[in-house]
N, C-alpha and C. Protein backbone atom coordinates (compact mmCIF):
# COMPACT_ATOMS: atom_id res chain seq x y z
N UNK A 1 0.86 -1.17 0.00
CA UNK A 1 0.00 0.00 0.00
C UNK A 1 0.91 1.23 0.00
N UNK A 2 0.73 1.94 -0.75
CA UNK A 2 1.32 3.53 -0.83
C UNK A 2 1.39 4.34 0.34
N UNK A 3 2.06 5.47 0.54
CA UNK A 3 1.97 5.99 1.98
C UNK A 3 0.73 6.75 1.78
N UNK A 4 0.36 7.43 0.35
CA UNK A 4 -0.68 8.38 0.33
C UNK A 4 -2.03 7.64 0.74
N UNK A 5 -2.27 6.12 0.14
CA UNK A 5 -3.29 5.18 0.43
C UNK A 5 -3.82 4.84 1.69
N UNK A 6 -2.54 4.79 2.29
CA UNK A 6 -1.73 4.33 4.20
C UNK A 6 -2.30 5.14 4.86
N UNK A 7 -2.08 7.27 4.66
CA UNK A 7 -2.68 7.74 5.12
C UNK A 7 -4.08 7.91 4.94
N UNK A 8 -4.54 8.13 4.13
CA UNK A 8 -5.98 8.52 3.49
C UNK A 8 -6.68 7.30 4.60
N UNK A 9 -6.36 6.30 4.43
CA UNK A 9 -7.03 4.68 5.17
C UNK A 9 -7.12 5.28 6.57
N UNK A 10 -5.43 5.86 7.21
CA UNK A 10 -5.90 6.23 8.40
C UNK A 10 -6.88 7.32 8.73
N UNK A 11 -6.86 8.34 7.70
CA UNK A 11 -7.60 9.20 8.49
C UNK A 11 -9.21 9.23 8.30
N UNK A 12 -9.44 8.78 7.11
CA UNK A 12 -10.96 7.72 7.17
C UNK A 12 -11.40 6.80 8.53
N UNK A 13 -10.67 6.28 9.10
CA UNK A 13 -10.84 5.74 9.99
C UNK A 13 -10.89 6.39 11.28
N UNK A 14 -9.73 7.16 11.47
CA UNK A 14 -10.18 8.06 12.20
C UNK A 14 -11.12 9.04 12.40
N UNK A 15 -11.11 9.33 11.57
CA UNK A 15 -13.19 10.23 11.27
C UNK A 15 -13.92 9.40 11.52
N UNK A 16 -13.96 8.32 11.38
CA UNK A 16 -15.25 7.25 12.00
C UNK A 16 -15.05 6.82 13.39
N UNK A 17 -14.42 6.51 13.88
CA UNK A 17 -14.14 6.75 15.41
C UNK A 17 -14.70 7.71 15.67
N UNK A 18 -14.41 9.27 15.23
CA UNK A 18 -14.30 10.57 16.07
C UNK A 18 -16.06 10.42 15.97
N UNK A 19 -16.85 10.03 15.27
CA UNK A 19 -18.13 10.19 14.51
C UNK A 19 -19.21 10.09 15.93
N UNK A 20 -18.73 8.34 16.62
CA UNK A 20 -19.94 8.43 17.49
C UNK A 20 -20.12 9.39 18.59
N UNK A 21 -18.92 9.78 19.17
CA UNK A 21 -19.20 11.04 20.56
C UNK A 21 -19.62 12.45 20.02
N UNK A 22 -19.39 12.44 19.12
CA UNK A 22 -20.22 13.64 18.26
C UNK A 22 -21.59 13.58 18.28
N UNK A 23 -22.10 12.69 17.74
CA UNK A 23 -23.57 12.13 17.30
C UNK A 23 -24.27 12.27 19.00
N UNK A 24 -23.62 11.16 19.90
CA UNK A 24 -24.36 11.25 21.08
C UNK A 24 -24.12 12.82 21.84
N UNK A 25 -23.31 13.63 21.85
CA UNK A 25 -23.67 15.37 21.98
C UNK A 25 -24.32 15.62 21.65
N UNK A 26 -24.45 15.44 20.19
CA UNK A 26 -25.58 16.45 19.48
C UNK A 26 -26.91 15.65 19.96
N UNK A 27 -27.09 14.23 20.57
CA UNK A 27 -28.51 13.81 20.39
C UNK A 27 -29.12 14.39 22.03
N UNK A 28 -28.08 14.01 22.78
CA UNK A 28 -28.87 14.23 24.23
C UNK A 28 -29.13 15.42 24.48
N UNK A 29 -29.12 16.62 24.09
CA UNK A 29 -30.03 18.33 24.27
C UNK A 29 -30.89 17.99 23.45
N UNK A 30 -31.33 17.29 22.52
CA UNK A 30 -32.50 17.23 21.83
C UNK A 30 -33.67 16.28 22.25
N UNK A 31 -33.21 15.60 23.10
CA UNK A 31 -34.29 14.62 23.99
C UNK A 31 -35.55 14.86 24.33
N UNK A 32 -35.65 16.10 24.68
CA UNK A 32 -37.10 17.03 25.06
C UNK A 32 -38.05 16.93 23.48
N UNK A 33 -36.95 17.55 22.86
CA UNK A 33 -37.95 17.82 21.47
C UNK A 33 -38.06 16.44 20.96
N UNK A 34 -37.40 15.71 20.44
CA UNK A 34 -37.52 14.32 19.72
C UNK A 34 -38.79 13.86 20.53
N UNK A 35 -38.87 13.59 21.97
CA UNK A 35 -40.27 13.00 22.42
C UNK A 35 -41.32 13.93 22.13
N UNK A 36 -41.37 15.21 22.39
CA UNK A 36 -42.49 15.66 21.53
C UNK A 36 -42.81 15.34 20.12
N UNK A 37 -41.66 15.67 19.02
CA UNK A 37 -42.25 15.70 17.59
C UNK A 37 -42.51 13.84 17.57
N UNK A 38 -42.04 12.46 18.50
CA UNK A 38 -42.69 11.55 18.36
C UNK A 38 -44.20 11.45 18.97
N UNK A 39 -44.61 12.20 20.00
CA UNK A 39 -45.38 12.07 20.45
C UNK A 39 -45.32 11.01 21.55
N UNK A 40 -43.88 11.06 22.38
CA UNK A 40 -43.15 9.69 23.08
C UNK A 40 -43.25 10.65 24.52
N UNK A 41 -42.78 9.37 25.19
CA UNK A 41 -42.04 10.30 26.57
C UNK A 41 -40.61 10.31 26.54
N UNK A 42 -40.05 10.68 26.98
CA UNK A 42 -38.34 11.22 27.24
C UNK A 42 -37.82 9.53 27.78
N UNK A 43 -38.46 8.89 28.69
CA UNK A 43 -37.77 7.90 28.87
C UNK A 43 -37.71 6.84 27.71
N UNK A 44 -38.83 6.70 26.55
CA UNK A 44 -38.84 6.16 25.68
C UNK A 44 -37.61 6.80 24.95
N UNK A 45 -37.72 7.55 24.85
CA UNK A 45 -36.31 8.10 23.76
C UNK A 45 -35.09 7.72 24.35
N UNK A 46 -35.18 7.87 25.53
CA UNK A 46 -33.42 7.57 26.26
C UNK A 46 -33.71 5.85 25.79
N UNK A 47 -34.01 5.05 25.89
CA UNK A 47 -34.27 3.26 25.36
C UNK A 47 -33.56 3.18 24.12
N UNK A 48 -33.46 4.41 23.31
CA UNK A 48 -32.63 4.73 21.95
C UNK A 48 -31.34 4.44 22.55
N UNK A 49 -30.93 5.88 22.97
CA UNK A 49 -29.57 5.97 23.39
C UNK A 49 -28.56 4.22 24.57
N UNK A 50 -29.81 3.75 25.26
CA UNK A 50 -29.27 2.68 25.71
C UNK A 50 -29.03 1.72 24.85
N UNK A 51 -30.10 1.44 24.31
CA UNK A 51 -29.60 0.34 22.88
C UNK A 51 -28.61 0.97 21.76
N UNK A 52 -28.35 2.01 22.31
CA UNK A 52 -26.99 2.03 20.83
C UNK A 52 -25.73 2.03 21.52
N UNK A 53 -25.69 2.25 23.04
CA UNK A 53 -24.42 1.84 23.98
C UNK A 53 -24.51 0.52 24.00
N UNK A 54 -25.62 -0.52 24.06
CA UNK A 54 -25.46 -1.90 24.05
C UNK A 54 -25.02 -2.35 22.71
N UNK A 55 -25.04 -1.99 21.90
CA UNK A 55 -24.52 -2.61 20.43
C UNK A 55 -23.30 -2.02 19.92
N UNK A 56 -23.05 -0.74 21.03
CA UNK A 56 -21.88 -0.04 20.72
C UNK A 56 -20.67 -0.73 21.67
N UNK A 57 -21.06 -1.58 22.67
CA UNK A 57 -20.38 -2.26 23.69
C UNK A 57 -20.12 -3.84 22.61
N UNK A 58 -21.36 -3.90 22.02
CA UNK A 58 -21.20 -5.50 21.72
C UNK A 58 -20.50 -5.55 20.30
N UNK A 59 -20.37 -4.25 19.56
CA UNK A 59 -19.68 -4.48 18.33
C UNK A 59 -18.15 -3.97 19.13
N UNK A 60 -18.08 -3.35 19.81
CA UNK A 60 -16.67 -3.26 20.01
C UNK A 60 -16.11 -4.53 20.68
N UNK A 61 -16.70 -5.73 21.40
CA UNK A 61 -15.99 -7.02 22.00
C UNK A 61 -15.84 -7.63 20.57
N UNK A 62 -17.20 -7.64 19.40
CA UNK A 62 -16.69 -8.87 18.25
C UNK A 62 -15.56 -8.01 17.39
N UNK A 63 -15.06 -7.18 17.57
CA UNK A 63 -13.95 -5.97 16.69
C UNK A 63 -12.85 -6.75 17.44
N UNK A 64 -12.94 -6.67 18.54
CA UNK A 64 -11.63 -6.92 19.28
C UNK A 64 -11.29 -8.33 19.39
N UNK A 65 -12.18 -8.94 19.60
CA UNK A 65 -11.37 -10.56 19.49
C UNK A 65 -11.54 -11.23 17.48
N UNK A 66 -12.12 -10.58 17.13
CA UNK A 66 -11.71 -10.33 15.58
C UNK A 66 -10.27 -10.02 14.97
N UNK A 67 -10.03 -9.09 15.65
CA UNK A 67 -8.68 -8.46 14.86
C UNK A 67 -7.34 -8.35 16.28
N UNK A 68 -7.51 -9.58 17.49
CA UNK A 68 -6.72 -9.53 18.33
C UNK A 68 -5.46 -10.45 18.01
């Protein structure tokens, strides 16, 4: 692989890392509104954010004994 390829690979990757703590900032001040425009309650919406830490926990164990 080329160094230009080498880098480009890394820093693609690194932007996807940086991606999810971004996403969960921007989602939790919006919690109030998202259950309104669903017509939900707030604890229904947080059930979001827990199930994407549980799949965000469970894809990071099959990553790691994948590529250990």
């Amino acid at each position: 692989m080329a160094k230009k390829q080498h880098f480009l690979l890394i820093l693609i990757l690194g932007s996807l890392a940086a991606l999810g703590p971004f996403s969960i900032d921007m989602y939790l001040p919006g919690f109030v509104d998202i259950a309104k425009d669903l017509k939900s309650t707030e604890s229904t919406v947080s059930l979001s954010l827990s199930s994407f830490f549980y799949w965000d926990f469970c894809r990071s164990i099959v990553v790691r004994s994948t590529f250990r």
